[in-house]
Protein backbone atom coordinates (compact mmCIF):
# COMPACT_ATOMS: atom_id res chain seq x y z
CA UNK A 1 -99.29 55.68 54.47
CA UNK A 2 -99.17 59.49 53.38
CA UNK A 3 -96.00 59.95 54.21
CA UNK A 4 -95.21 57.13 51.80
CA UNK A 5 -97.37 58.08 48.97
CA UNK A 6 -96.18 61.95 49.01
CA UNK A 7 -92.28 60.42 49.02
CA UNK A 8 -93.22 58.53 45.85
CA UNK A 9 -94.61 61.78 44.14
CA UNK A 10 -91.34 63.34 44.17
CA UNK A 11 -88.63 61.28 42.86
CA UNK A 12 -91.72 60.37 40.09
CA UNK A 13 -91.90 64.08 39.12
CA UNK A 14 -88.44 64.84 39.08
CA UNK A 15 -87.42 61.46 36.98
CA UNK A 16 -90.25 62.97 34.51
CA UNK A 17 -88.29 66.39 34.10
CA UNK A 18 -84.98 64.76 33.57
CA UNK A 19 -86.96 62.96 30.87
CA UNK A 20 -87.36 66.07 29.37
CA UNK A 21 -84.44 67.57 29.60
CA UNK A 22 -82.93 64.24 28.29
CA UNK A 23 -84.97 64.22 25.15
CA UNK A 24 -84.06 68.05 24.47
CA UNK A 25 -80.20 67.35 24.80
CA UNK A 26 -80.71 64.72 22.16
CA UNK A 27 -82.47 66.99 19.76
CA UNK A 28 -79.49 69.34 19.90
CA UNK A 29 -77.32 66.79 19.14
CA UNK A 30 -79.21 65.34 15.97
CA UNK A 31 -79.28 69.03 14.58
CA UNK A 32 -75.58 69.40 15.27
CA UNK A 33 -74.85 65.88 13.68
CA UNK A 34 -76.67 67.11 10.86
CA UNK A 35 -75.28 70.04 10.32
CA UNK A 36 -71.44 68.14 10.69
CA UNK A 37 -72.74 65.67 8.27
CA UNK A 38 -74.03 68.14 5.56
CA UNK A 39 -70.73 70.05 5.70
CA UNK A 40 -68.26 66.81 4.91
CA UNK A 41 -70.93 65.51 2.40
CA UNK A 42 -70.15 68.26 0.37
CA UNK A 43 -66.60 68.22 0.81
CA UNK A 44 -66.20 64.71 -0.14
CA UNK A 45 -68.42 65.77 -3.10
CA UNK A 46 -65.47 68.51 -3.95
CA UNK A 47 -62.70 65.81 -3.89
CA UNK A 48 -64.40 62.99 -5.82
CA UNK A 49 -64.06 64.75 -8.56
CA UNK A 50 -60.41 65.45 -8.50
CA UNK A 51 -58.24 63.46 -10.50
CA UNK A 52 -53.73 63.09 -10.83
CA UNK A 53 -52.59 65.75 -12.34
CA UNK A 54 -50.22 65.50 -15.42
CA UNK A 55 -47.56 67.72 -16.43
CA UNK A 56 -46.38 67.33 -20.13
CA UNK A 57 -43.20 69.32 -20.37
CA UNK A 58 -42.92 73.10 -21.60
CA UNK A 59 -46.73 73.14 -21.15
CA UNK A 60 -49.09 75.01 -18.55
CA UNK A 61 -51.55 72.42 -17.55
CA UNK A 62 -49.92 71.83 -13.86
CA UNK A 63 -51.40 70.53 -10.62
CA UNK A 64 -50.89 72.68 -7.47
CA UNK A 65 -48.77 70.05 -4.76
CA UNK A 66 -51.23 71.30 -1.82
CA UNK A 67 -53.65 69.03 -3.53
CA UNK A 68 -51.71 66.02 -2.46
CA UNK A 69 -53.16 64.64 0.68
CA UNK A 70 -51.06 63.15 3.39
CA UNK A 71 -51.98 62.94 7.09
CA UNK A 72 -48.61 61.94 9.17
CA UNK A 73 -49.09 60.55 12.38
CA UNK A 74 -46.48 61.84 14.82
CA UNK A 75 -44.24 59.15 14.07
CA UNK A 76 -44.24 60.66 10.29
CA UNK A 77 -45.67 57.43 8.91
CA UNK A 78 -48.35 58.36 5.82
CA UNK A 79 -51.49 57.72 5.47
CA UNK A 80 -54.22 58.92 2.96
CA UNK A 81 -57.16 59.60 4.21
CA UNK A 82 -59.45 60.09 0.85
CA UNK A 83 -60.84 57.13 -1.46
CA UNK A 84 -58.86 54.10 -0.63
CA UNK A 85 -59.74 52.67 -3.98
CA UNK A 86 -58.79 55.81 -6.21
CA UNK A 87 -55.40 57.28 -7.44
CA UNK A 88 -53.20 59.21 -5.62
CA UNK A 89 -53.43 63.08 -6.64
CA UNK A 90 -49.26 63.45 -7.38
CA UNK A 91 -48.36 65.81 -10.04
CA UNK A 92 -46.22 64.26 -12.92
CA UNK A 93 -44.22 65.63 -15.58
CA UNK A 94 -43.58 63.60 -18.63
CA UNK A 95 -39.99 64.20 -20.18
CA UNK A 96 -40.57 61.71 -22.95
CA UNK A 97 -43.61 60.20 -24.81
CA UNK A 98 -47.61 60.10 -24.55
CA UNK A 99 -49.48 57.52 -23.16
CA UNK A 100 -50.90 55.40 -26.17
CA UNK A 101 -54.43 55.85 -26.99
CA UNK A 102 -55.08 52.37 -26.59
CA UNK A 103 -55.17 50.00 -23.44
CA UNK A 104 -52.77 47.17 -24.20
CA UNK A 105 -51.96 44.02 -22.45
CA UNK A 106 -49.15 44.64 -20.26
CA UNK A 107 -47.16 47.83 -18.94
CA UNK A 108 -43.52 47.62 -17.67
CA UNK A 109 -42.41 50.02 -14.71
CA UNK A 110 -39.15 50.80 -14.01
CA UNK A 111 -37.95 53.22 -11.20
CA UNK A 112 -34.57 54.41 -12.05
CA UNK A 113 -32.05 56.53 -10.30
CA UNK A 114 -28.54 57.63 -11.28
CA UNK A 115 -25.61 55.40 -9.88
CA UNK A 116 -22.22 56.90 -9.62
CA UNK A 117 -20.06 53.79 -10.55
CA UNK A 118 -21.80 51.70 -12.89
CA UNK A 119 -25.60 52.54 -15.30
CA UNK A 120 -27.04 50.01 -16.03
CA UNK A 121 -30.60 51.42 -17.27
CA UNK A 122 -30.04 51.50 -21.39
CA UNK A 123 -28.85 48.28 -21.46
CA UNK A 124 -31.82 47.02 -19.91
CA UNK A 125 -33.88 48.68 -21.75
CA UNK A 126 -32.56 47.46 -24.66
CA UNK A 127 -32.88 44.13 -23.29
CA UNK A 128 -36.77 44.44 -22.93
CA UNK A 129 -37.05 45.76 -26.84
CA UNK A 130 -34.75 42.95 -28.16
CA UNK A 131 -36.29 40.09 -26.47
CA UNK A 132 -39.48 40.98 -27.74
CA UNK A 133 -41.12 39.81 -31.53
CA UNK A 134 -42.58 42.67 -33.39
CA UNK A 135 -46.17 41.14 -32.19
CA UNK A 136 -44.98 41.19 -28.97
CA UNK A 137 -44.07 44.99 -29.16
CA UNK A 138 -47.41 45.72 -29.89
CA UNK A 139 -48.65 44.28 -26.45
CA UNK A 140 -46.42 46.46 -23.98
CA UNK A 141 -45.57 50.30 -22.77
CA UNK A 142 -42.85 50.64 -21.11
CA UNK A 143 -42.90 53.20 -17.98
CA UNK A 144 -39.40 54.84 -16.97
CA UNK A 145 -39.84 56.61 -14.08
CA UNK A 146 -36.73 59.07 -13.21
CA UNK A 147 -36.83 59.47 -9.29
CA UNK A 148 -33.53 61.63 -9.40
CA UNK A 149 -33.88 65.00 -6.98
CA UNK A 150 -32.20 66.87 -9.63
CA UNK A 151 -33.93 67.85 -12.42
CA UNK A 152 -30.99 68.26 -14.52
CA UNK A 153 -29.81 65.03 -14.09
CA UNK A 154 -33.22 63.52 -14.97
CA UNK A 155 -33.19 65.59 -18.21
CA UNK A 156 -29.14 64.47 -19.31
CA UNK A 157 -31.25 60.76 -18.68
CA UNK A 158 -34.38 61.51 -20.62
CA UNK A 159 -31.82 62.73 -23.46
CA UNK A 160 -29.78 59.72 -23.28
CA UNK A 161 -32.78 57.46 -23.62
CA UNK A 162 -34.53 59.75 -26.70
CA UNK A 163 -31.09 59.41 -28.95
CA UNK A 164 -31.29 55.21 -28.65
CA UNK A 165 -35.05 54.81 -28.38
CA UNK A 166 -36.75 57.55 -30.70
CA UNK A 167 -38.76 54.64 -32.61
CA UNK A 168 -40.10 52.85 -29.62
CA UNK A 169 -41.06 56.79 -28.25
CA UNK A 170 -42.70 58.07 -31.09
CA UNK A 171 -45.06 54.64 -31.48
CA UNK A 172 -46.65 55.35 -28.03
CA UNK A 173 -44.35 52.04 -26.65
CA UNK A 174 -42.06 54.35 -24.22
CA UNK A 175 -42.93 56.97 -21.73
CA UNK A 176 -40.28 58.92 -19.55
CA UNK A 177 -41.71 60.37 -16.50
CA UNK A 178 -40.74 62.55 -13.62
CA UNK A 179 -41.99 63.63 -10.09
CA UNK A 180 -41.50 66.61 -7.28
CA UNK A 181 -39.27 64.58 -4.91
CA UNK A 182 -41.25 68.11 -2.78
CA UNK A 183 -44.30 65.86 -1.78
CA UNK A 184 -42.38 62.76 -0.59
CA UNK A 185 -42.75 61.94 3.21
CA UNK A 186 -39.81 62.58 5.55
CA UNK A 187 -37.01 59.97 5.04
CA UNK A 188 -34.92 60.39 7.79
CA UNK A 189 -34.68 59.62 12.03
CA UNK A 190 -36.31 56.06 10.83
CA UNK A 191 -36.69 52.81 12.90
CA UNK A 192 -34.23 50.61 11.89
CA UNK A 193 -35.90 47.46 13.56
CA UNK A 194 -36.90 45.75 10.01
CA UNK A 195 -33.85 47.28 7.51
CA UNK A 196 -31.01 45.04 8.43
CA UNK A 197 -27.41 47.07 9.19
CA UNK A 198 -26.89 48.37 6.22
CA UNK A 199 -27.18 52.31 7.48
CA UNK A 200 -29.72 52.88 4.13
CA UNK A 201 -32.85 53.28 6.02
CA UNK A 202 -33.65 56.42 4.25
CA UNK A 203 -32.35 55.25 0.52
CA UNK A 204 -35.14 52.27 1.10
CA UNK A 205 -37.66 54.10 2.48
CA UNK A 206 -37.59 56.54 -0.57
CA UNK A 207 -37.20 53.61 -3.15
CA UNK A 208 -40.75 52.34 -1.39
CA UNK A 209 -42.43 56.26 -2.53
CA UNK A 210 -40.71 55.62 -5.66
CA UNK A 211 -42.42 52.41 -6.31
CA UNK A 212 -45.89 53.75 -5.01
CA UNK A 213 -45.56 57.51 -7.39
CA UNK A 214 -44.94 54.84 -10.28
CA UNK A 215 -47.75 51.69 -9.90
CA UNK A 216 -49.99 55.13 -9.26
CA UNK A 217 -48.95 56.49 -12.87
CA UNK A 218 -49.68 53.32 -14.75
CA UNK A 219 -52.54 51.68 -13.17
CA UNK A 220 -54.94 51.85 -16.33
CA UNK A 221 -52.61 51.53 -19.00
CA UNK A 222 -52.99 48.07 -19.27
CA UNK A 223 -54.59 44.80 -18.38
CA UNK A 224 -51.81 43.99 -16.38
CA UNK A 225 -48.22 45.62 -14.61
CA UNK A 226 -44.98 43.89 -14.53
CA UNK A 227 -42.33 45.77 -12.06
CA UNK A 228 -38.72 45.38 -13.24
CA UNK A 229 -35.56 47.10 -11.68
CA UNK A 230 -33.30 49.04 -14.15
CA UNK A 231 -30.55 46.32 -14.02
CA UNK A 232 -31.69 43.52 -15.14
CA UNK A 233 -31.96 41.07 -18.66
CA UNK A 234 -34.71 39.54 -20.08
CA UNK A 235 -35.68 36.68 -21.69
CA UNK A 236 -36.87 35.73 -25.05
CA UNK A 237 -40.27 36.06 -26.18
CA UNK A 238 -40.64 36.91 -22.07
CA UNK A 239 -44.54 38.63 -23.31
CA UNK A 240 -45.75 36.07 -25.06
CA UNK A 241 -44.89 33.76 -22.00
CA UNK A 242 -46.12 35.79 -19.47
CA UNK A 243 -49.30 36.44 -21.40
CA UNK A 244 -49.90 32.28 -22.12
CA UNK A 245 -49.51 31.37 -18.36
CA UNK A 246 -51.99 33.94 -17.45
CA UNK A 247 -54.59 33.22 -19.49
CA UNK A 248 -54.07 29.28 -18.83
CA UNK A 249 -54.38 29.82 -15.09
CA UNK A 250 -57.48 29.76 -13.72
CA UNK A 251 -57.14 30.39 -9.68
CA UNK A 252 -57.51 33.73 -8.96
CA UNK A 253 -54.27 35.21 -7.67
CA UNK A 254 -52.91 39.42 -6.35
CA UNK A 255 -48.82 38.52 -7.56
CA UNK A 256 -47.05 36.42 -9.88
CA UNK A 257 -43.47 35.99 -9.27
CA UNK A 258 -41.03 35.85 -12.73
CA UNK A 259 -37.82 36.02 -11.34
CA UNK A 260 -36.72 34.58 -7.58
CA UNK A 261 -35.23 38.22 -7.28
CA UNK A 262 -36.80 41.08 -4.67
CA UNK A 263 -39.05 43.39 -6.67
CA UNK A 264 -38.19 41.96 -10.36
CA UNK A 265 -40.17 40.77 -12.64
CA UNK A 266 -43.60 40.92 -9.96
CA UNK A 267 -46.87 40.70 -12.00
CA UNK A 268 -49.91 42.13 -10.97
CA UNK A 269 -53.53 43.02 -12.23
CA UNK A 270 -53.79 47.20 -13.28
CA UNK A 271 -56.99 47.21 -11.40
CA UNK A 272 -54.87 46.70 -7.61
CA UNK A 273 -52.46 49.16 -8.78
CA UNK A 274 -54.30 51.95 -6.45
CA UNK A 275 -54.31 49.86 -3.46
CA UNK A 276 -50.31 48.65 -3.72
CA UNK A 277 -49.69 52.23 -4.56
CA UNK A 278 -51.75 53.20 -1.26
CA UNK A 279 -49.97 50.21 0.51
CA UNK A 280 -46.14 50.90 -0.25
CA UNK A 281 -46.87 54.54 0.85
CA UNK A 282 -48.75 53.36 4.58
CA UNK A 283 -45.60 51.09 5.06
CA UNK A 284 -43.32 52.93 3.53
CA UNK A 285 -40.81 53.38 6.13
CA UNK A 286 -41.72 49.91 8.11
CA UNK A 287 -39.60 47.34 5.86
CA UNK A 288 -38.05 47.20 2.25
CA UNK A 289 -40.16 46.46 -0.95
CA UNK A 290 -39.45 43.54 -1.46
CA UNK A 291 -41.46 42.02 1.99
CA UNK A 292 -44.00 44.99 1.67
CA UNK A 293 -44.75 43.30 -1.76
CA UNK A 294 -44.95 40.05 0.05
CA UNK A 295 -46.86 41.59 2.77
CA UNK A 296 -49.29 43.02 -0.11
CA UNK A 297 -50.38 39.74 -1.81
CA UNK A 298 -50.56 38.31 1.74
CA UNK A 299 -52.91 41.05 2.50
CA UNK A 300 -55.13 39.97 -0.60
CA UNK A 301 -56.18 36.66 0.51
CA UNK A 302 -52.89 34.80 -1.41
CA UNK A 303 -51.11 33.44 1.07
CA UNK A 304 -48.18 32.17 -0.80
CA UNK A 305 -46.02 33.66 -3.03
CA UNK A 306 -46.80 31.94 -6.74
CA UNK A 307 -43.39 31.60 -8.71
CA UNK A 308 -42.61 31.02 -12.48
CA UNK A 309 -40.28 28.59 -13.61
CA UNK A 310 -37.74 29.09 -15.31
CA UNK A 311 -37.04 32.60 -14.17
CA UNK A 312 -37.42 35.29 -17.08
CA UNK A 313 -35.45 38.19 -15.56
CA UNK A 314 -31.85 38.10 -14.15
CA UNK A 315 -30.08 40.72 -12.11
CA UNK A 316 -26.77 42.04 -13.98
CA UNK A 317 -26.00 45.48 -11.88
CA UNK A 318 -23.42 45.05 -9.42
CA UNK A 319 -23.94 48.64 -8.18
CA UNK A 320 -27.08 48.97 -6.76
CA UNK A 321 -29.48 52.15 -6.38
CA UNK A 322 -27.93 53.11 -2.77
CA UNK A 323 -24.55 54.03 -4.56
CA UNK A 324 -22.35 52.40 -2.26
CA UNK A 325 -23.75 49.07 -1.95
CA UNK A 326 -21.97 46.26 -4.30
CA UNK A 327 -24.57 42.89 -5.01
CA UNK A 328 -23.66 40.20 -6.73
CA UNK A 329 -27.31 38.44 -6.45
CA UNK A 330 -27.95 36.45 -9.51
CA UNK A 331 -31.29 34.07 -10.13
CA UNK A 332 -29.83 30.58 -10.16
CA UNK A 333 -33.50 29.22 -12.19
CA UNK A 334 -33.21 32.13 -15.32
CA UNK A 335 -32.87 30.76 -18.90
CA UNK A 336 -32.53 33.36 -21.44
CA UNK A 337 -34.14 30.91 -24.18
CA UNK A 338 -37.36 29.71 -23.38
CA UNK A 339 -39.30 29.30 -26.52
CA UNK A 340 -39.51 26.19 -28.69
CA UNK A 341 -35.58 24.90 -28.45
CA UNK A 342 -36.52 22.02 -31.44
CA UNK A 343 -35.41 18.46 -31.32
CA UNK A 344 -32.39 17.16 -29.35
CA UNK A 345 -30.44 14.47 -31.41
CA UNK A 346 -27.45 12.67 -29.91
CA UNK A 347 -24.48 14.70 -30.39
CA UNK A 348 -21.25 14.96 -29.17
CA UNK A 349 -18.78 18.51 -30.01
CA UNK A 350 -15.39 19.11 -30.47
CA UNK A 351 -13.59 22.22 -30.73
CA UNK A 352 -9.97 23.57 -30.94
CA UNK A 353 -11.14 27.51 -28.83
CA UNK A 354 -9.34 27.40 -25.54
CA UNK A 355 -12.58 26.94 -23.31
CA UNK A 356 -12.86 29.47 -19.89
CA UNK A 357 -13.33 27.78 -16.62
CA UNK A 358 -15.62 25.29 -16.62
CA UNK A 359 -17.85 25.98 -19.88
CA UNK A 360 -17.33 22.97 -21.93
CA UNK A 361 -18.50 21.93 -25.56
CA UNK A 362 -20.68 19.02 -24.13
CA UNK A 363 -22.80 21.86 -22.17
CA UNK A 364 -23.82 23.39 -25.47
CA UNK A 365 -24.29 20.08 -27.07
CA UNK A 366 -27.35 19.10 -28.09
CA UNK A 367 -29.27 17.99 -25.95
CA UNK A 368 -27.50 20.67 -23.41
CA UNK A 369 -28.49 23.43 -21.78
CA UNK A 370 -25.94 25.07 -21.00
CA UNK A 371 -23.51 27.19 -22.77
CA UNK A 372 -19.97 27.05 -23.85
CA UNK A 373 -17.62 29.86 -23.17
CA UNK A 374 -13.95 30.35 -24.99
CA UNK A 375 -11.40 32.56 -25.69
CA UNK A 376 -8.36 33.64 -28.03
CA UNK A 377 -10.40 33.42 -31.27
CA UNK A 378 -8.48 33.20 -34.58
CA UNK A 379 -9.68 33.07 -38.26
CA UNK A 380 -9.08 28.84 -37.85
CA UNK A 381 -11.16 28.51 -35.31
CA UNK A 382 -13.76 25.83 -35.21
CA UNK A 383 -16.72 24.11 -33.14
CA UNK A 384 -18.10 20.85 -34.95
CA UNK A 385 -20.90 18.93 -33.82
CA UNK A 386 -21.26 14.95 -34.54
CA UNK A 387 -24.18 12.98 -34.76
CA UNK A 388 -24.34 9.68 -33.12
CA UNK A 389 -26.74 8.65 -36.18
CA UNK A 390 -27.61 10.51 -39.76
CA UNK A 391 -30.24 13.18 -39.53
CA UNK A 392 -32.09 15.27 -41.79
CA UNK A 393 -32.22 18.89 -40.81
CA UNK A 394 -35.23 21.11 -41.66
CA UNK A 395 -34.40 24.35 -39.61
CA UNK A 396 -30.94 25.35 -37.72
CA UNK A 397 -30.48 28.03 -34.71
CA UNK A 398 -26.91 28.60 -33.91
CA UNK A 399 -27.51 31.87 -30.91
CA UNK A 400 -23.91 33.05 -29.51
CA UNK A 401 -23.83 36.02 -27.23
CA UNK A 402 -26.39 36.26 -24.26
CA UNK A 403 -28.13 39.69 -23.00
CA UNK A 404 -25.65 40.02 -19.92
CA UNK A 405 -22.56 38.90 -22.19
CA UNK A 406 -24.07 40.93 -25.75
CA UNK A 407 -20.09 41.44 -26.87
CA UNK A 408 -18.94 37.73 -27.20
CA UNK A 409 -21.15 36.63 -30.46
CA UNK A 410 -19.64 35.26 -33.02
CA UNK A 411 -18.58 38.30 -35.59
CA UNK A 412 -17.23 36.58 -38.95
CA UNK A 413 -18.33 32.98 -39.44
CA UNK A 414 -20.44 30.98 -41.55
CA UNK A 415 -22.37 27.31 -40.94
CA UNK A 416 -21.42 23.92 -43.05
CA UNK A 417 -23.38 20.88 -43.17
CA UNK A 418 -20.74 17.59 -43.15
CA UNK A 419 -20.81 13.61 -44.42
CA UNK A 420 -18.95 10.83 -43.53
CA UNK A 421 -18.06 11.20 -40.11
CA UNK A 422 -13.81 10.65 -39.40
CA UNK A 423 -11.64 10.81 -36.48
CA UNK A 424 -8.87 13.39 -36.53
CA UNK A 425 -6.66 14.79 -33.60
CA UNK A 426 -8.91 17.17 -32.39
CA UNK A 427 -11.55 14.47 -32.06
CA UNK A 428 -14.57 13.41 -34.22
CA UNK A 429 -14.88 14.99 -37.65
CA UNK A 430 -16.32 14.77 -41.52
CA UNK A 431 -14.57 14.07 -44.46
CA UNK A 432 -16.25 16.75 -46.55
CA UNK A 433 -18.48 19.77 -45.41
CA UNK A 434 -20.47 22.20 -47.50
CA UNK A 435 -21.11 25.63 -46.74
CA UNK A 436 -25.47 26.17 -45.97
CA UNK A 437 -25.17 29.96 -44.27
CA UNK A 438 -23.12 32.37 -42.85
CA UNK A 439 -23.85 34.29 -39.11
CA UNK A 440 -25.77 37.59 -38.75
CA UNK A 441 -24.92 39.91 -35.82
CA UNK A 442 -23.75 36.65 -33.94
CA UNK A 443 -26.77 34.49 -35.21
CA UNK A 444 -27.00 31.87 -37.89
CA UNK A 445 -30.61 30.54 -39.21
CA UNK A 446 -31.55 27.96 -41.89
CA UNK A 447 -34.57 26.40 -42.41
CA UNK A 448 -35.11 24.03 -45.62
CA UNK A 449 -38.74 21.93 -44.73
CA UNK A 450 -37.96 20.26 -48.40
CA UNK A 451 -34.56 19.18 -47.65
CA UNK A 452 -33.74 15.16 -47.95
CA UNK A 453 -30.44 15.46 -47.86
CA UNK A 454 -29.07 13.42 -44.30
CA UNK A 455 -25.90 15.24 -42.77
CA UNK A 456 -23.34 13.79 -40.02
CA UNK A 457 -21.77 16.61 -38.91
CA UNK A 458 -22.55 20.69 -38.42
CA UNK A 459 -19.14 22.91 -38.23
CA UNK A 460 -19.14 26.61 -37.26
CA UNK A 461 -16.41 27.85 -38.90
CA UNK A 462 -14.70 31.07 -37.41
CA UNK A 463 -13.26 33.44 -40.92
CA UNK A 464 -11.37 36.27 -38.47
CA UNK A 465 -10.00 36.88 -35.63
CA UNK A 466 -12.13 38.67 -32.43
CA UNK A 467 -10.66 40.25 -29.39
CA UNK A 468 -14.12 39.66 -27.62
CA UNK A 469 -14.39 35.78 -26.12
CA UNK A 470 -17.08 33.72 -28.17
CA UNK A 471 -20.34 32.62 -25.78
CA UNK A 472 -22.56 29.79 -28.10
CA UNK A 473 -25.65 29.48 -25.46
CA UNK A 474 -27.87 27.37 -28.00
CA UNK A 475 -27.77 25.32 -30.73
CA UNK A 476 -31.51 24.41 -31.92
CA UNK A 477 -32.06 21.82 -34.93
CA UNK A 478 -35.52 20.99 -35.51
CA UNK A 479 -35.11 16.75 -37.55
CA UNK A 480 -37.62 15.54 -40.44
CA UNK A 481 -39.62 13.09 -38.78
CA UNK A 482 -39.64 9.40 -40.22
């Protein structure tokens, strides 16, 4: 019995000072934790309160690039490793414009860099200014961000775009902007698992950065961000169409598709722009944008992709940013016009212009869709359209050109209204015509609400010759109603 009672005694007393020793252990810890704790607390304090820095050029406010924050795994992927939500800190340097002092409703982003054969970037900026209404203009900033590593080159650029664009600069509408290609990740030795074969691994991966540096530079410009490419048309009235279909949807939603087209015309709210910014840069060098933008929305709950028909953005570059690489992708579902196209009386057209390939007058015709397409244009040239029954015309659209074909309008011309409808050898005609208007920079308008007057026929009639080939893509007439 003893012997059993003193065994118990000491395994009890030495569980009690391993207790103790236990308890003091912990204590340490807790102060060390503490201590740990204290330390990052203020250094997260330090780095809330750092924002992007901004560069305006020939001025001294700069950013130092060690404030960038990157933490590369060994596999050189990056990952930031501050506020997930905020901006990234990347130093910019505008080479044209301010940011306007108001927020508007939509900014345009456009990553641009130099290709050897074909440039494509005026034209489409021209494109974007021209399709819009003067209301319109009023809604949008346009972002150009020049992601050339060579300075000088982005300059000879900035210059180019300042001699054709000075109005839309100086109202706050345009902003050129550059970047230190210095605090990109590394682009080369990358997996080539998700690129395809087309050796570019590197020329993608950057074009990802690209994309990330410019979402990061806009988000809070706007209400929303619309990435384009800088090859590309628009169009018309593409704003005021975007802007209607968003505020008419209802169901929340991360991207809104345009155009059928990789990265173009993709829609998003400025308030994710930190987290796709934050996105493209941890995949950067996993896939192309296009299915990292994919990947994104997926990422936000929307599981499919949510497209816009018609398309309002079409691809025209055949040269694309890699330099080498020729595309020919076009978007089968764009339609330049997509406003109100007025009333579509029975018509059939006849014209004596040499048509190319398969662009007939019917396709133009009202009610077409389509467009007709000729060549060899003289000063007798003609393109009448008959009415199946009288109508009474209160306004008249005649639109020849497009935004990917802006040479082939009509130059020297003029509009006349027609009575008594006649056949003749080149088809259907009138017996006598009257002159209403002549064409504008290769468009013709009337509009006459008062008008009685009934007309059979409606003859463009061509005054002098054109080298250029004529492209008529609409004819609109809105009828008096009975």
């Amino acid at each position: 019995m003893v012997m059993k009672y003193r065994s118990f005694q000491m395994p009890l007393a030495h569980y009690w000072g391993n207790v103790s020793r236990l308890f003091l252990l912990l204590g340490l810890l807790s102060i060390l934790f503490a201590i740990v704790w204290k330390q990052n607390k203020d250094k997260c304090k330090c780095l809330k309160g750092k924002e992007p820095g901004f560069v305006v050029a020939n001025e001294q406010n700069t950013m130092n690039l060690d404030d960038i924050i990157w933490k590369k795994s060994q596999r050189s992927n990056v990952s930031v490793i501050e506020n997930a939500m905020g901006p990234l800190p990347v130093q910019y340097t505008y080479l044209l414009g301010s940011p306007p002092l108001k927020k508007r409703f939509l900014t345009i982003g456009i990553s641009s860099v130099h290709k050897v054969k074909e440039e494509y970037l005026l034209k489409t900026i021209n494109s974007i200014f021209s399709h819009c209404s003067p209301e319109e203009l009023q809604l949008i900033t346009l972002v150009i961000y020049l992601a050339n590593n060579n300075i000088q080159l982005n300059e000879q650029s900035a210059r180019e775009i300042e001699a054709e664009f000075s109005a839309h600069i100086n109202s706050g509408r345009l902003l050129v902007i550059e970047s230190s290609l210095a605090g990109y990740p590394h682009l080369s030795t990358l997996e080539a698992s998700h690129w395809g074969n087309e050796g570019k691994n590197g020329a993608r991966a950057k074009q990802n950065v690209d994309y990330a540096y410019l979402v990061n530079f806009c988000a809070g410009l706007s209400d929303y961000y619309l990435m384009l490419e800088d090859d590309i048309v628009c169009a018309t009235s593409f704003v005021a169409i975007i802007q209607r279909y968003v505020r008419q949807r209802e169901a929340p939603w991360t991207t809104i598709a345009f155009s059928r087209l990789g990265s173009i015309g993709k829609l998003y709210h400025s308030s994710d722009l930190y987290k796709l910014a934050r996105f493209l840069l941890l995949f950067y060098d996993a896939m192309p944008a296009d299915w990292l933008l994919e990947a994104f929305h997926r990422s936000q709950a929307q599981e499919h992709a949510i497209m816009f028909r018609p398309s309002l953005f079409q691809h025209i570059g055949r040269v694309s940013s890699f330099h080498s690489m020729e595309t020919q992708f076009k978007d089968p579902e764009f339609e330049e016009d997509n406003g109100d196209l007025g009333d579509f009386p029975l018509a059939s057209c006849f014209t004596n212009i040499p048509n190319f390939s398969n662009y007939m007058p019917s396709d133009v015709c009202p009610p077409g869709r389509g467009v007709f397409w000729g060549k060899n244009i003289t000063s007798k040239s003609f393109f009448t359209v008959v009415f199946a029954h009288p109508i009474v015309p209160q306004k008249i659209q005649i639109h020849t050109g497009s935004a990917e074909y802006n040479q082939d309008i009509l130059y020297d011309g003029y509009v006349e209204k027609g009575r008594l409808k006649v056949h003749s050898h080149d088809g259907q005609t009138c017996l006598t015509f009257q002159r209403i208007g002549v064409f504008k920079d290769g468009f013709f308008e009337m509009e006459d609400k008062s008008s009685e007057d009934d007309i059979d026929c409606l003859r463009i009639q061509v005054t002098a010759p054109q080298k250029q080939w004529l492209r008529i893509r609409r004819i609109s007439i809105w009828v008096k109603k009975d």
